[in-house]
Protein backbone atom coordinates (compact mmCIF):
# COMPACT_ATOMS: atom_id res chain seq x y z
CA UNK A 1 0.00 0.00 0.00
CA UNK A 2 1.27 3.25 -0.97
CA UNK A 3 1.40 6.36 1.60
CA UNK A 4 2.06 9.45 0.83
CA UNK A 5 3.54 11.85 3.26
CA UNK A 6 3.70 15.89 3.13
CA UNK A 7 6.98 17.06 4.06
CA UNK A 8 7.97 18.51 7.01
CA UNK A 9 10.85 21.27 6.49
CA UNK A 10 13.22 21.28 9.96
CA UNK A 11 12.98 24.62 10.56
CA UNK A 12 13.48 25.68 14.01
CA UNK A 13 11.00 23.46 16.36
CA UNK A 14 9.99 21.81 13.96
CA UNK A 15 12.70 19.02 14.64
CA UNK A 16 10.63 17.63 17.72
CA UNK A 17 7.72 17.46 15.04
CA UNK A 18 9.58 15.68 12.47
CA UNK A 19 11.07 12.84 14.91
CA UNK A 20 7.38 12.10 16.95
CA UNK A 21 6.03 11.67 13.31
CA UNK A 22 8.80 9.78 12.57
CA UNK A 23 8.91 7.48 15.81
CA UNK A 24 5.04 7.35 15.62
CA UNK A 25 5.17 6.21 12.07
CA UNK A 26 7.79 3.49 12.69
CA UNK A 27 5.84 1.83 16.43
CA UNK A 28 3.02 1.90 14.07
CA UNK A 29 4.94 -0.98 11.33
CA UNK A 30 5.46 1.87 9.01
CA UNK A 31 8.60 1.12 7.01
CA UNK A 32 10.82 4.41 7.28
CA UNK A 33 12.77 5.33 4.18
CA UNK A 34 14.85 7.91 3.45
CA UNK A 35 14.61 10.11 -0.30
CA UNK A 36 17.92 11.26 -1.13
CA UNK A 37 18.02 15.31 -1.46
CA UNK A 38 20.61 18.00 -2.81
CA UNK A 39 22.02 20.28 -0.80
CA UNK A 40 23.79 23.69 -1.51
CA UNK A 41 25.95 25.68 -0.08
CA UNK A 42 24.98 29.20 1.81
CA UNK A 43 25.07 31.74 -0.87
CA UNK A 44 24.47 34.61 1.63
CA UNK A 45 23.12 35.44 5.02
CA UNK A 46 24.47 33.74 7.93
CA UNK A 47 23.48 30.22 10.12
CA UNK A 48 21.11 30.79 13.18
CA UNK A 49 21.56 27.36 13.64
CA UNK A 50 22.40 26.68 17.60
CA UNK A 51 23.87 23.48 17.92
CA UNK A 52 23.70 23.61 22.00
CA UNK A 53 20.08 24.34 21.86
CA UNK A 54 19.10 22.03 19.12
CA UNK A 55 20.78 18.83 20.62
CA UNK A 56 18.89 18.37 24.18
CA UNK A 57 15.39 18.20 21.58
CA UNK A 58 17.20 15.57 19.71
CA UNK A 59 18.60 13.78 22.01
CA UNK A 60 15.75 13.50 23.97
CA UNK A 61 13.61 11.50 20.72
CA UNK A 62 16.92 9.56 20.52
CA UNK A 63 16.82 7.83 23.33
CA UNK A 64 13.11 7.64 23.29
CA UNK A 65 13.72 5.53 20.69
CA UNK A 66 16.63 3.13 21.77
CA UNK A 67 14.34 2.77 24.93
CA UNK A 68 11.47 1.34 23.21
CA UNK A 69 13.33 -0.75 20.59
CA UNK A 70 14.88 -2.56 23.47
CA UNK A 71 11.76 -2.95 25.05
CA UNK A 72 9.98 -4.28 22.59
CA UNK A 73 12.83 -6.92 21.97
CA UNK A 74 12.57 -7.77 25.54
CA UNK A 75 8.83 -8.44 25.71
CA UNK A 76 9.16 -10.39 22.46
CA UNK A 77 11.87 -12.66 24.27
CA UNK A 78 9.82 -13.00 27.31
CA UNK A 79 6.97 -14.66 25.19
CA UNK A 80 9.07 -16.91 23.61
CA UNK A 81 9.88 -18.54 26.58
């Protein structure tokens, strides 16, 4: 079955958007693929990217994930028995 899927662009808070979609989606048996994109170079302006402000909101979905991976292997061993 085909889904299609607006995208979301990671701009600002958006990235806490993105990865619940994205973690949703996959605990859901949604296969996650990833679409190859260019990227350019920054003609002009400058970055307002903040890497020390941008990492706790990632991190935080990271392990949110790991967490729930491993428990779900662990349940699935514990029936086996």
């Amino acid at each position: 079955m085909l889904h299609i899927v607006t995208p979301v662009y990671n701009e600002g808070d958006n990235i806490k958007k993105v990865l619940d979609a994205i973690h949703k989606a996959y605990f859901n048996g949604y296969k996650i693929t990833e679409l190859p994109t260019p990227w350019w170079d920054r003609t002009e302006g400058e970055s307002r990217f903040n890497f020390r402000k941008w990492l706790p909101k990632y991190i935080r979905w990271y392990w949110f994930g790991i967490a729930r991976v491993i428990t779900e292997k662990v349940l699935k061993m514990k029936r086996l028995k």
